[in-house]
N, C-alpha and C. Protein backbone atom coordinates (compact mmCIF):
# COMPACT_ATOMS: atom_id res chain seq x y z
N UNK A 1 115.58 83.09 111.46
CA UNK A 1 114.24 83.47 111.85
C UNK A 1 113.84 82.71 113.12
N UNK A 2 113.31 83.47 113.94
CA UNK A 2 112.52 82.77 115.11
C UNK A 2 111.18 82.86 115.16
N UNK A 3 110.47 81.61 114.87
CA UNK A 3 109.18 81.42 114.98
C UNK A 3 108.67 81.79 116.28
N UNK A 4 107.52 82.61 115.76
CA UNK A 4 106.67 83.15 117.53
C UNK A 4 105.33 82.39 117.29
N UNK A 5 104.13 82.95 118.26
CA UNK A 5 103.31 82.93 118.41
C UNK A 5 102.49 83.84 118.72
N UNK A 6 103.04 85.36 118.54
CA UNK A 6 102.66 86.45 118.69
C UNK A 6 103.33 86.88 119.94
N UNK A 7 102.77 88.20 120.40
CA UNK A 7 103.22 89.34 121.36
C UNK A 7 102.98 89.02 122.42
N UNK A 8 103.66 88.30 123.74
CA UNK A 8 102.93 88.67 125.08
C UNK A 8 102.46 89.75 125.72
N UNK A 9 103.26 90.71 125.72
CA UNK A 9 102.93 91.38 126.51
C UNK A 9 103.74 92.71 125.75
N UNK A 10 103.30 94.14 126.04
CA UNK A 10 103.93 95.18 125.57
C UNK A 10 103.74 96.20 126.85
N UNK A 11 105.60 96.24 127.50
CA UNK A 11 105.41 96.95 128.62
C UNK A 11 105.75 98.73 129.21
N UNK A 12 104.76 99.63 129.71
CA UNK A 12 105.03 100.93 129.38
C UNK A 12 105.50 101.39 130.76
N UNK A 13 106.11 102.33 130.64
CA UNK A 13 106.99 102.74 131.83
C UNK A 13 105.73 104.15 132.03
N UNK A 14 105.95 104.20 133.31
CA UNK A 14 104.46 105.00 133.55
C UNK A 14 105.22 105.49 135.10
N UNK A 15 104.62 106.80 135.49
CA UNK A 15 104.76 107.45 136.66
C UNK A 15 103.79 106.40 138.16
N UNK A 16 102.61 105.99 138.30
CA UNK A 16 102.26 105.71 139.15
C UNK A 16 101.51 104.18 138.16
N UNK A 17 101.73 103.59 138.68
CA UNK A 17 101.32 102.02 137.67
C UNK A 17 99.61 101.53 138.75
N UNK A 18 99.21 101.95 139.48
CA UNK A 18 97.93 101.67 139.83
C UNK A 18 97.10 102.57 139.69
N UNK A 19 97.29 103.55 139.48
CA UNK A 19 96.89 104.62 138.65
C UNK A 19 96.62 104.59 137.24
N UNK A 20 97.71 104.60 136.53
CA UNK A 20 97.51 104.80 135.29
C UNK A 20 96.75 102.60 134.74
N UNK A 21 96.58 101.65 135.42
CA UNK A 21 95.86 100.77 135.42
C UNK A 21 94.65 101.08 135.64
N UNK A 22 93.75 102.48 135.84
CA UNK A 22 92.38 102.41 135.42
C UNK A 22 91.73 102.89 134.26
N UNK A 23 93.25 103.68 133.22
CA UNK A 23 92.49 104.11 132.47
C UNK A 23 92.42 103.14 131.40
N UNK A 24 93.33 101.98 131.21
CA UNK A 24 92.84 100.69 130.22
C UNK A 24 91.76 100.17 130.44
N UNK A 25 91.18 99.57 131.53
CA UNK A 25 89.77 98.71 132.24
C UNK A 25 88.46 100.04 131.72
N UNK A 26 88.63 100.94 132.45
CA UNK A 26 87.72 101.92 132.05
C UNK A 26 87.30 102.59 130.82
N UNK A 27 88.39 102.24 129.69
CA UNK A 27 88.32 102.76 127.92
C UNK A 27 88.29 101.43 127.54
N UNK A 28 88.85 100.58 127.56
CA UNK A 28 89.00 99.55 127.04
C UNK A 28 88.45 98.11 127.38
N UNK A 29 88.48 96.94 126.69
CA UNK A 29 88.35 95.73 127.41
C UNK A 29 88.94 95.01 127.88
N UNK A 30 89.63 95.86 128.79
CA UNK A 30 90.59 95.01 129.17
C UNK A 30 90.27 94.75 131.11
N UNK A 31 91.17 93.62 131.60
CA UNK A 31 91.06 93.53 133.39
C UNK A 31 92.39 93.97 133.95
N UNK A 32 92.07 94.18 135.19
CA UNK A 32 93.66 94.14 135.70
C UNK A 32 93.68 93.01 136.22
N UNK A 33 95.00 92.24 135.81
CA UNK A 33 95.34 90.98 136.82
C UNK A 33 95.87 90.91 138.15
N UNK A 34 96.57 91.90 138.11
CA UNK A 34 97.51 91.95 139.53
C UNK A 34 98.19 93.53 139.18
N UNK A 35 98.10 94.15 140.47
CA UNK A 35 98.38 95.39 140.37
C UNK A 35 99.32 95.78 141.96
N UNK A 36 100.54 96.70 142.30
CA UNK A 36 101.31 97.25 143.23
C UNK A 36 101.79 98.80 142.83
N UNK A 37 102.11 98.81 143.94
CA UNK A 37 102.99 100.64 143.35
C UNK A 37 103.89 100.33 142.28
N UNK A 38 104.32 99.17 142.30
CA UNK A 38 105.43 99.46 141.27
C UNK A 38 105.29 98.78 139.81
N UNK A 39 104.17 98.18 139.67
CA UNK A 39 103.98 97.30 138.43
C UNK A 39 102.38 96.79 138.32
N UNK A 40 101.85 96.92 137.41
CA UNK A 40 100.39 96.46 137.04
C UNK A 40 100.36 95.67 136.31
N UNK A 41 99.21 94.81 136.02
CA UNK A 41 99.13 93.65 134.58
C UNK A 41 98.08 93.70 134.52
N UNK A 42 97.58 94.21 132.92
CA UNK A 42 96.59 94.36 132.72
C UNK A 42 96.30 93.36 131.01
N UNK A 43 95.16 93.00 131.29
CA UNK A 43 95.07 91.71 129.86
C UNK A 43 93.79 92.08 129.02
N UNK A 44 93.14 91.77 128.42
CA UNK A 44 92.16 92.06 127.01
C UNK A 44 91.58 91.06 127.32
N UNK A 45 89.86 91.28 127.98
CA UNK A 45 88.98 90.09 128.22
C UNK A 45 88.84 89.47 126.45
N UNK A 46 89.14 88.10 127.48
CA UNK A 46 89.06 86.76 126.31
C UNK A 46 90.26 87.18 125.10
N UNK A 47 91.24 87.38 125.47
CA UNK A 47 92.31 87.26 124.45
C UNK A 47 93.39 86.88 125.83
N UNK A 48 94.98 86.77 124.86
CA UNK A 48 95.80 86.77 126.07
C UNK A 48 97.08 88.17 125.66
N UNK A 49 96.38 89.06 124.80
CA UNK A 49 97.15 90.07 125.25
C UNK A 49 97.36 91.00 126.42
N UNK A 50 98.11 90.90 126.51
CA UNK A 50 98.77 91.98 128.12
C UNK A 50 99.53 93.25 127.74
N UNK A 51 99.55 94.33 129.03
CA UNK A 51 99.99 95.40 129.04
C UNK A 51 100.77 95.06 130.40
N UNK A 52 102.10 95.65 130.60
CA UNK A 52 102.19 95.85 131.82
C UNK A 52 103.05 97.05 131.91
N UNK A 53 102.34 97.71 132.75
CA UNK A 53 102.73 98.89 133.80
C UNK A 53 103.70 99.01 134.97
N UNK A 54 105.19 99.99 133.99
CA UNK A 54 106.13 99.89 135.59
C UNK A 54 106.34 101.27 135.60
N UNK A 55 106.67 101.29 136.88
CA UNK A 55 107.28 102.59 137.84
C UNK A 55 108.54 102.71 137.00
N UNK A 56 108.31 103.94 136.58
CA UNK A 56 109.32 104.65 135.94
C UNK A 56 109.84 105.98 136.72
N UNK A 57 111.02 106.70 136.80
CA UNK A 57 111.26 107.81 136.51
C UNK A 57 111.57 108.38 135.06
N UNK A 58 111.58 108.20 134.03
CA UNK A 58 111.64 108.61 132.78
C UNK A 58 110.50 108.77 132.16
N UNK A 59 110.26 109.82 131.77
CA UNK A 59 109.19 110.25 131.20
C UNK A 59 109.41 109.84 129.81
N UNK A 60 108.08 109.44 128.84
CA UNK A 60 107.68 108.79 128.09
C UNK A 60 107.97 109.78 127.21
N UNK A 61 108.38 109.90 125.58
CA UNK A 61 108.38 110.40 124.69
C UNK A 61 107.88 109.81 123.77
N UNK A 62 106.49 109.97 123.54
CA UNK A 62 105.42 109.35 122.89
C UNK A 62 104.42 110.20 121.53
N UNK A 63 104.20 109.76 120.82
CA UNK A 63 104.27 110.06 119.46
C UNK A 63 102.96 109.71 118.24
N UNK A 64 102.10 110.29 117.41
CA UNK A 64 101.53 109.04 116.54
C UNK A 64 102.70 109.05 115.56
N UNK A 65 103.45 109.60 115.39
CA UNK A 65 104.78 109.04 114.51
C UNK A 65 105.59 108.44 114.98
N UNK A 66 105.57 108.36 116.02
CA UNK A 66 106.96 107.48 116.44
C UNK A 66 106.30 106.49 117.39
N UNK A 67 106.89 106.17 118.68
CA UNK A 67 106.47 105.63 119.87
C UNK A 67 104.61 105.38 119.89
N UNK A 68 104.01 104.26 119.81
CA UNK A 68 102.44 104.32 119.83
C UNK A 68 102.43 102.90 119.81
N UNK A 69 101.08 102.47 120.80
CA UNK A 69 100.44 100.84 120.26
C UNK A 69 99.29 101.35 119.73
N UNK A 70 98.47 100.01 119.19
CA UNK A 70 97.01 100.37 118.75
C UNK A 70 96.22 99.43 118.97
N UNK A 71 94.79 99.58 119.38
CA UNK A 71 93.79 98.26 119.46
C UNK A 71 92.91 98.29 117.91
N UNK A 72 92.77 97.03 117.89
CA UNK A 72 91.71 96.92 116.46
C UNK A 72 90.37 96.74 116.83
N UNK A 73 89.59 97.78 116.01
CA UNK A 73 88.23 97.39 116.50
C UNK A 73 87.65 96.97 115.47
N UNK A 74 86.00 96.68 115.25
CA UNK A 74 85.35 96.94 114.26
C UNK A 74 84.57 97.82 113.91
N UNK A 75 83.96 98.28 113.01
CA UNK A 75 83.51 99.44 112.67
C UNK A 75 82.24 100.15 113.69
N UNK A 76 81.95 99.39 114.00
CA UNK A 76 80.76 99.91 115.05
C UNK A 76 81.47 99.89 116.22
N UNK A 77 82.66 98.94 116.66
CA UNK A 77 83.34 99.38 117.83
C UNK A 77 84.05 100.93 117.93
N UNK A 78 84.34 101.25 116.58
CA UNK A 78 84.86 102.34 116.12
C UNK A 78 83.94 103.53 117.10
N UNK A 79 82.91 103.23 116.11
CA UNK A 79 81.98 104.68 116.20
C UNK A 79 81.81 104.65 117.87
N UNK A 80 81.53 103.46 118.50
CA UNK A 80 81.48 103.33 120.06
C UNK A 80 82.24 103.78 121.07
N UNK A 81 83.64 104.07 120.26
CA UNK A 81 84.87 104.12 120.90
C UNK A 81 84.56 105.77 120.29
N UNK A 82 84.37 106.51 119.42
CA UNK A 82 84.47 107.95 119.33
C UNK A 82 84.00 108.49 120.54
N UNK A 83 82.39 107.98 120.51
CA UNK A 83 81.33 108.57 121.46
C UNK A 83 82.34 108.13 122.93
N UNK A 84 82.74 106.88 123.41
CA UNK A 84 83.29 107.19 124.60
C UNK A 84 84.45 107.91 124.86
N UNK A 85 85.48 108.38 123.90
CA UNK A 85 86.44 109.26 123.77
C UNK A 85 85.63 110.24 124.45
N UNK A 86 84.70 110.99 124.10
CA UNK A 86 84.05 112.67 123.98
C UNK A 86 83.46 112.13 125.27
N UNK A 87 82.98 111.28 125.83
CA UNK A 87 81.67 110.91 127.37
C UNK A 87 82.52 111.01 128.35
N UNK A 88 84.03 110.88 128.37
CA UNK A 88 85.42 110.40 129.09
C UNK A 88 85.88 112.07 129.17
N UNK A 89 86.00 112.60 127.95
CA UNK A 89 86.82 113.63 128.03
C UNK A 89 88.22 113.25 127.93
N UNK A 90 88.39 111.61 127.06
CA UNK A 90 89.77 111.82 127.09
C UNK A 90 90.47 112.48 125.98
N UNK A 91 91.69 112.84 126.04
CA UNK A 91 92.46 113.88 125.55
C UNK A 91 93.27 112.96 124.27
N UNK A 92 92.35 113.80 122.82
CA UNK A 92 93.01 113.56 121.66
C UNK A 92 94.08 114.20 120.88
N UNK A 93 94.54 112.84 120.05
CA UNK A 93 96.20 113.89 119.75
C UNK A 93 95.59 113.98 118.25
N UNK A 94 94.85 113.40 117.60
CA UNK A 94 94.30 113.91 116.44
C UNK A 94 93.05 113.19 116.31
N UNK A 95 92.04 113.92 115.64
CA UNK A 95 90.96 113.85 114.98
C UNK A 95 90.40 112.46 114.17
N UNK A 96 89.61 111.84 113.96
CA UNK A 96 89.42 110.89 113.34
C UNK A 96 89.47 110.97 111.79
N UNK A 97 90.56 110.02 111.53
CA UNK A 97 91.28 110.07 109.92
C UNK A 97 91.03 108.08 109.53
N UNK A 98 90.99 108.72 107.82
CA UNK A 98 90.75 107.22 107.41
C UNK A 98 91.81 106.89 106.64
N UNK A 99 92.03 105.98 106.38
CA UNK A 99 93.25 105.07 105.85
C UNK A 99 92.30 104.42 104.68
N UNK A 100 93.00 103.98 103.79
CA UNK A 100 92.27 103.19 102.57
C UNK A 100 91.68 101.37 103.32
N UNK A 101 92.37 101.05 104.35
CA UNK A 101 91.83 99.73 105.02
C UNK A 101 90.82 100.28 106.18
N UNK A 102 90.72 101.88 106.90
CA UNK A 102 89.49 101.58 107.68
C UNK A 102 90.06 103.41 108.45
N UNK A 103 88.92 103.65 109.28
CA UNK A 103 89.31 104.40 110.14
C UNK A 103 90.19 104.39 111.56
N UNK A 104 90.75 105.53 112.10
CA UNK A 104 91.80 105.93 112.78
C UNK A 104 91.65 106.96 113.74
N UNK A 105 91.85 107.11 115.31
CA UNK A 105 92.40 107.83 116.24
C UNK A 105 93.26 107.88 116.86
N UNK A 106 94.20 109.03 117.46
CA UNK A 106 95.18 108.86 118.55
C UNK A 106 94.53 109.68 119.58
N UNK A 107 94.63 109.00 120.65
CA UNK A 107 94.38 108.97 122.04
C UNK A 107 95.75 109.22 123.14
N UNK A 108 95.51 110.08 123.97
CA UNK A 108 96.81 109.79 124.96
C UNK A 108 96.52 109.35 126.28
N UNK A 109 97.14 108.50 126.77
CA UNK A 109 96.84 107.85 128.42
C UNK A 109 96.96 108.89 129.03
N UNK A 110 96.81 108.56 130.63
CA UNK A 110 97.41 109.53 131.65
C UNK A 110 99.16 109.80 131.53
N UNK A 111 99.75 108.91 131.47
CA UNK A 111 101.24 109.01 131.13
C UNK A 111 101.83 109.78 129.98
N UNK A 112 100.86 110.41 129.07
CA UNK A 112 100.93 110.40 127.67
C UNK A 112 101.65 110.35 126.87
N UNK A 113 101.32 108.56 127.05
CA UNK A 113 101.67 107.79 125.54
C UNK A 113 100.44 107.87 124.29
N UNK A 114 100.89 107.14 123.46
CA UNK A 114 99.69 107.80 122.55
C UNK A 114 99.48 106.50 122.17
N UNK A 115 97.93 105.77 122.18
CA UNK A 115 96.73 104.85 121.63
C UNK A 115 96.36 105.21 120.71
N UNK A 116 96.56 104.61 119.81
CA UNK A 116 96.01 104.30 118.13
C UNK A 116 94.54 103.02 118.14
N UNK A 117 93.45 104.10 118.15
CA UNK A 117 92.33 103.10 118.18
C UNK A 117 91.88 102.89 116.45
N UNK A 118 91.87 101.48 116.05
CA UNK A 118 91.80 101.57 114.34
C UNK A 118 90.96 100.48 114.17
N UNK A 119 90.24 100.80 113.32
CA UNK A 119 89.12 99.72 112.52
C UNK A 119 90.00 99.14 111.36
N UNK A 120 89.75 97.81 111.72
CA UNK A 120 90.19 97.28 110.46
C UNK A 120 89.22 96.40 109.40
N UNK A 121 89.63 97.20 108.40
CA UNK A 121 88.29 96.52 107.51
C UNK A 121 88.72 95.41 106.97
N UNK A 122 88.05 94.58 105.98
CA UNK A 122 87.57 93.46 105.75
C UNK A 122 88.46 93.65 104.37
N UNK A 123 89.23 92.79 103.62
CA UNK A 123 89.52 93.58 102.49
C UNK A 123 88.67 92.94 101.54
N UNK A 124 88.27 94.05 100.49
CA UNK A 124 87.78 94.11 99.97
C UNK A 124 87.68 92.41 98.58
């Protein structure tokens, strides 16, 4: 076993990487740190998770069954995050579904990969 400390960074291969770096900042809470044609870094105000964005030619085969990350919200981030889904017009891969620990969306970027936005509840 190798002891971690969690995830640095989780990196997506994307057609134009300063591009597809506005639609995290603009849905999400996240900044960009440093951004070029060929690579972006984008982080989660006040955490130290990162995304980073490279110039790909391979197109993404992306999935809510297969291939997907997800952010955790809380329940009112939830409902916050529906209403800006629909204010955005961004493009859903399914409907809002609940799980026995909380509610659930998939979302697709510009690249379309697919965002799993999920409330996680409190257990009971």
């Amino acid at each position: 076993m190798i002891p971690t400390n969690g995830l640095n960074h989780l990196a997506l291969p994307v057609k134009d990487p300063e591009q597809s770096a506005q639609f995290y900042p603009d849905l999400f809470n996240m900044e960009i740190t440093s951004s070029s044609p060929e690579i972006a870094f984008l982080k989660t105000v006040d955490s130290i998770d990162m995304l980073t964005l490279n110039r790909s030619k391979v197109a993404i085969t992306s999935g809510k069954e297969s291939l997907h990350f997800g952010f955790i919200v809380t329940p009112d981030q939830f409902d916050a995050a529906l209403r800006t889904i629909k204010e955005k017009s961004v493009e859903k891969v399914s409907e809002p579904g609940k799980r026995n620990i909380g509610r659930y969306i998939f979302i697709e970027d510009p690249d379309g990969c697919v965002v799993e936005i999920f409330e996680c509840l409190p257990p009971l």
